[in-house]
Protein backbone atom coordinates (compact mmCIF):
# COMPACT_ATOMS: atom_id res chain seq x y z
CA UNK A 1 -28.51 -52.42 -71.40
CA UNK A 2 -27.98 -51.58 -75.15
CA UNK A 3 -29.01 -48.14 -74.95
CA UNK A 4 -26.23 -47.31 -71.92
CA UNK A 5 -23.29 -49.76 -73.93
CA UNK A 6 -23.67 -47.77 -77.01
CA UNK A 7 -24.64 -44.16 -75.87
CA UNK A 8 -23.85 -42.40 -72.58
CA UNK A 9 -24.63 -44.11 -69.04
CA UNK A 10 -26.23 -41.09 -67.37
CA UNK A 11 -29.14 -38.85 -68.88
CA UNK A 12 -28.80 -35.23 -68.25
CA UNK A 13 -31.63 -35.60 -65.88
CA UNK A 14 -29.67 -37.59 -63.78
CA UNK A 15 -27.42 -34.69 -63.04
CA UNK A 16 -30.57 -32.70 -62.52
CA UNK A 17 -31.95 -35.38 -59.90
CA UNK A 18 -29.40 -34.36 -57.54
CA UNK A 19 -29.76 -30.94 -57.87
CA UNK A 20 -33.03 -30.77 -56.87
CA UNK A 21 -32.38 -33.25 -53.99
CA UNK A 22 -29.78 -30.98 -52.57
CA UNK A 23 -32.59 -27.88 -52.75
CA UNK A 24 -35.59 -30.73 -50.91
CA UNK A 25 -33.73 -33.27 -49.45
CA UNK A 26 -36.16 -34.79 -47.79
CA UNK A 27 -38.30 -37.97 -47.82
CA UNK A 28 -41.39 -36.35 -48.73
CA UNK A 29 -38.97 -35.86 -52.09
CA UNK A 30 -37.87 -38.57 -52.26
CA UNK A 31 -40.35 -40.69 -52.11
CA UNK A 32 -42.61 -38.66 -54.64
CA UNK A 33 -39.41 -39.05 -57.13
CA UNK A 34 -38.38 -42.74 -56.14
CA UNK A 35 -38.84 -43.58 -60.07
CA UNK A 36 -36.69 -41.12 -61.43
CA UNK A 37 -34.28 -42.13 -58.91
CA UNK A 38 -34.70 -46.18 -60.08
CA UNK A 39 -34.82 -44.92 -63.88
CA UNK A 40 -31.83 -42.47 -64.41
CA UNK A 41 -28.98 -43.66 -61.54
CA UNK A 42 -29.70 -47.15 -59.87
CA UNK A 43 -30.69 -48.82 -62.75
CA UNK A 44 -27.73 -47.34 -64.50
CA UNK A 45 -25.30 -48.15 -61.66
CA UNK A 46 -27.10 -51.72 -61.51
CA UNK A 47 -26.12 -52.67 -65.34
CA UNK A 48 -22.15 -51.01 -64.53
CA UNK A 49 -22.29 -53.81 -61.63
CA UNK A 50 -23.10 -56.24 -63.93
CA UNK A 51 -20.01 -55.43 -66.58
CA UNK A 52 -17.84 -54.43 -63.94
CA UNK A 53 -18.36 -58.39 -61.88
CA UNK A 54 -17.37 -60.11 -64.72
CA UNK A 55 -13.68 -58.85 -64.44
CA UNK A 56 -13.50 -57.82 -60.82
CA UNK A 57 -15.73 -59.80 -59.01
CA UNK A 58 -18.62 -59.13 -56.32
CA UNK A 59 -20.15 -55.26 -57.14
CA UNK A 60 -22.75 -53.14 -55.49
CA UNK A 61 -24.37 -50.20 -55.81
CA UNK A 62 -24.54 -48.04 -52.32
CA UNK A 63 -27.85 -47.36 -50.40
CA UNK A 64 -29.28 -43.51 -50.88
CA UNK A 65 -30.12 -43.16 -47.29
CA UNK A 66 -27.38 -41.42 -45.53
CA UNK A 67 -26.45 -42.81 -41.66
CA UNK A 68 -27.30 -40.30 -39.45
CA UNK A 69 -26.35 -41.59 -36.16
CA UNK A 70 -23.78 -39.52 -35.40
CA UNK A 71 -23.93 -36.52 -37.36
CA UNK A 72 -25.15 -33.43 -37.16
CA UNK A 73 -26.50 -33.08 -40.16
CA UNK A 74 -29.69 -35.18 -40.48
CA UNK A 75 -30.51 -35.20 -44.31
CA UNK A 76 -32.08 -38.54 -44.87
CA UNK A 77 -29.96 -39.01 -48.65
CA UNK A 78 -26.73 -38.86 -49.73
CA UNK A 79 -26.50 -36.34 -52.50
CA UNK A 80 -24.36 -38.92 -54.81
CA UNK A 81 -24.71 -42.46 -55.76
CA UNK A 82 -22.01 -44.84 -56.47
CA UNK A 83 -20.96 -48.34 -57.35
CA UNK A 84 -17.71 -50.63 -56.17
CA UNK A 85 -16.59 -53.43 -57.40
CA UNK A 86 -13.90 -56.01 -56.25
CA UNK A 87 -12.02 -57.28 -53.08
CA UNK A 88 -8.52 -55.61 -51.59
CA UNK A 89 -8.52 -53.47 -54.66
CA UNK A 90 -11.57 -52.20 -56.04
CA UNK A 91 -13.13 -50.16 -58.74
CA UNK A 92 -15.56 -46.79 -58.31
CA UNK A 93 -17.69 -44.51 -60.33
CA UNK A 94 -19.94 -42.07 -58.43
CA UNK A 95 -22.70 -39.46 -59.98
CA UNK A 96 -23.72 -36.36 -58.19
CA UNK A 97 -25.12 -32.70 -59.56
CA UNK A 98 -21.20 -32.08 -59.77
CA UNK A 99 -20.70 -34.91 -62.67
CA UNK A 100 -19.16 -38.19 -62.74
CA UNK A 101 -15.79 -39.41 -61.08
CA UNK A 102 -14.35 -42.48 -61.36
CA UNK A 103 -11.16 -44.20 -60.35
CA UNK A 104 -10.19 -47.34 -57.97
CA UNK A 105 -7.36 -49.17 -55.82
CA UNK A 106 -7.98 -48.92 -52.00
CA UNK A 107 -9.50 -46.29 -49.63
CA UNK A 108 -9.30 -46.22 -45.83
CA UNK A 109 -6.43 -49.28 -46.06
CA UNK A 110 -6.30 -51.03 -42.39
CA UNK A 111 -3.62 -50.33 -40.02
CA UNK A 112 -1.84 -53.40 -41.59
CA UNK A 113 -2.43 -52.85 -45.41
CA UNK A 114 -1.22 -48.90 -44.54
CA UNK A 115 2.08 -50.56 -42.57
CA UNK A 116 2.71 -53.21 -45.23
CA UNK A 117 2.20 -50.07 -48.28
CA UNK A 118 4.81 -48.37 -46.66
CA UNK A 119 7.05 -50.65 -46.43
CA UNK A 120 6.79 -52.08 -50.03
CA UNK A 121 6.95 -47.92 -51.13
CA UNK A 122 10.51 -47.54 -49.45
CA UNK A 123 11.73 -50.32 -50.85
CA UNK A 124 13.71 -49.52 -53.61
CA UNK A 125 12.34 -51.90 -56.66
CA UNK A 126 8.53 -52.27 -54.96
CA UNK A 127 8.85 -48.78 -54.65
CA UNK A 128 9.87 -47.52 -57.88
CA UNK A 129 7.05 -49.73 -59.27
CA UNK A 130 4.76 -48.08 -57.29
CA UNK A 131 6.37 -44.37 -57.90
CA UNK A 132 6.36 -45.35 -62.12
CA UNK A 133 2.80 -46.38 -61.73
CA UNK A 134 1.47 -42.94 -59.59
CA UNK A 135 3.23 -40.73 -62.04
CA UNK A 136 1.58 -42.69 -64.71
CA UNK A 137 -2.16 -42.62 -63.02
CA UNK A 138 -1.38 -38.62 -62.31
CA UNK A 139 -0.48 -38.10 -65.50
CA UNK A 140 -3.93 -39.50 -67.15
CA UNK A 141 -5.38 -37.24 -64.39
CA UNK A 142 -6.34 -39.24 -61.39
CA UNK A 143 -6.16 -37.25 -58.41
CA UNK A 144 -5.03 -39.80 -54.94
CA UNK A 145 -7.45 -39.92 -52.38
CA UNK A 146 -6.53 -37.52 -49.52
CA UNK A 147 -5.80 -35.46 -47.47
CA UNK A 148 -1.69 -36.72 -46.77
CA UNK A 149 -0.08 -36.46 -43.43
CA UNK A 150 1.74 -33.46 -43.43
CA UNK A 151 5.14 -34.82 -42.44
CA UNK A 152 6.73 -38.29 -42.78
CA UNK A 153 5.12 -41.34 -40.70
CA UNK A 154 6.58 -42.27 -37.63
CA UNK A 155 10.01 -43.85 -38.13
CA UNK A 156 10.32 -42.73 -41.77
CA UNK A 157 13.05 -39.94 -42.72
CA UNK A 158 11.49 -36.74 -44.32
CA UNK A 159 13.82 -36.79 -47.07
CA UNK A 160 13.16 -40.30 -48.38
CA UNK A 161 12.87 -40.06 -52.25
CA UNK A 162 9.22 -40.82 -52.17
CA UNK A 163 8.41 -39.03 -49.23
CA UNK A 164 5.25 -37.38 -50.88
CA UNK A 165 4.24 -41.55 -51.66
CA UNK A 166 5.14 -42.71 -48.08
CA UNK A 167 2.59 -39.58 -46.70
CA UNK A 168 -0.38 -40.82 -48.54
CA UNK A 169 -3.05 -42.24 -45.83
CA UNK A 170 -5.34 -43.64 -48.78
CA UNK A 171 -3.88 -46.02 -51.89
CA UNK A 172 -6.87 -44.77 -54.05
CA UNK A 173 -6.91 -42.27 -57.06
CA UNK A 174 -9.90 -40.62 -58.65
CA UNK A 175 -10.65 -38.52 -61.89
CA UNK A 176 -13.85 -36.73 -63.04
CA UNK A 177 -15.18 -37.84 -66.55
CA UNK A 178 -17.35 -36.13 -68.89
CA UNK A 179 -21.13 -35.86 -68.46
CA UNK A 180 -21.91 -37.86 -71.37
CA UNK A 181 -19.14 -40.52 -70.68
CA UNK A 182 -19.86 -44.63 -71.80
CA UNK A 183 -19.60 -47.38 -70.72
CA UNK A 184 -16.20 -47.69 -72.85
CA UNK A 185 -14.97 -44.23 -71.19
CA UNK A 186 -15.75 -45.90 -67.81
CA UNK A 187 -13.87 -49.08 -68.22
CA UNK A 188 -10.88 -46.98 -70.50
CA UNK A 189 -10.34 -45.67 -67.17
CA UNK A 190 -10.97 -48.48 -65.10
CA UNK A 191 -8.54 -49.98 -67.13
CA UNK A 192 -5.78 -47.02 -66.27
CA UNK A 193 -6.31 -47.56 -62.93
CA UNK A 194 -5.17 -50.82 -63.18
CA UNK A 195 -1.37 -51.37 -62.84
CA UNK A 196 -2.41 -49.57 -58.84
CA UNK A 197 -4.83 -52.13 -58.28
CA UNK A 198 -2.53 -55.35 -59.23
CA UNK A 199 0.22 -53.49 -57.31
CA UNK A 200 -1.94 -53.06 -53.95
CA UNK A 201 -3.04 -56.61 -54.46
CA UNK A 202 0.49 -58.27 -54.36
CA UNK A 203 2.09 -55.57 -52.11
CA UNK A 204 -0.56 -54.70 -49.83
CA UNK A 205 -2.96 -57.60 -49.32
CA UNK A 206 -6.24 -57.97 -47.83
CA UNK A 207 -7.68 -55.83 -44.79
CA UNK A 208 -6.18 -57.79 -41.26
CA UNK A 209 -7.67 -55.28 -38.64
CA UNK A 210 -9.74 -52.00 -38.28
CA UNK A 211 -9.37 -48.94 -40.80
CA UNK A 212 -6.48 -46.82 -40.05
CA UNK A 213 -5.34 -43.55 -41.30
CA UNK A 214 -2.00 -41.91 -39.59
């Protein structure tokens, strides 16, 4: 745990893991590579769980095997891995052959949580909070979670002054960090991210019904 504080959380093999899973990505593969897999991302991921549940509560790193019920594409593995932490609002990081990106707040809110956002994002002071703080979290280079409707949401005038706020479908920002970010990058931007999460917290709420994105 040491080693990953003081020096960068991901080897450059871990980058190069991925890689070569997207050229194989099969079982056979997998399973022949299963260590360097444990080695250079879970066990990595594991330790970020273990910093990141002492100031956000219950974390977890995601499964590699991809569900493929229902899709076309039948690649047993997901070509990332990533970690969550926390409840209504959470924390991310994910690593993939692309890099690392890491950000927070809430991603596919619930048809309530996306009703109750809106409304607390036309109001004029819960709203101007919550303008102040996406400026802010752009600014620093978080990117929100997408895509936005393309017009206003049903009963909502088009030329509200946060129109391009009240369109968002997800209340969750991301930015990519460098290769050989630390543990004190991650949480520095964890720690950006912030002012959304409280804000979704006290505004939003916890989920009341299914996932819901229009």
């Amino acid at each position: 745990m040491g080693e990953h504080a003081a020096g960068r959380l991901f080897e450059p093999e871990a980058f190069g893991f991925y890689e070569r899973l997207a050229a194989d990505n099969t079982r056979e593969w997998f399973t022949a590579h299963r260590e360097e897999y444990d080695g250079l991302i879970r066990e990595p991921l594991e330790m970020l769980c273990e910093i990141a549940e002492a100031g956000y509560g219950s974390a977890k790193v995601f499964r590699p095997n991809r569900d493929v019920r229902f899709s076309a594409d039948k690649s047993p593995y997901k070509t990332n891995a990533a970690m969550v932490a926390g409840t209504i609002a959470s924390i991310y990081l994910s690593v993939s052959a692309g890099g690392i990106e890491v950000g927070g707040g809430l991603y596919q809110p619930s048809r309530g949580q996306l009703r109750r956002g809106r409304e607390a994002i036309e109001d004029d002071a819960t709203g101007s909070t919550f303008e102040r703080i996406a400026d802010d979290i752009e600014a620093a280079g978080f990117t929100f979670a997408g895509p936005p409707l393309k017009t206003a949401p049903r009963g909502y005038d088009r030329e509200h002054p946060r129109i391009v706020r009240l369109r968002l479908t997800h209340y969750a920002a991301l930015r990519p960090l460098p290769r050989e970010a630390t543990v004190d990058d991650i949480q520095h931007a964890w720690q950006q991210i912030e002012p959304l999460r409280r804000w979704i917290v006290e505004h939003v709420g916890p989920s009341d019904d299914r996932p819901f994105t229009r």
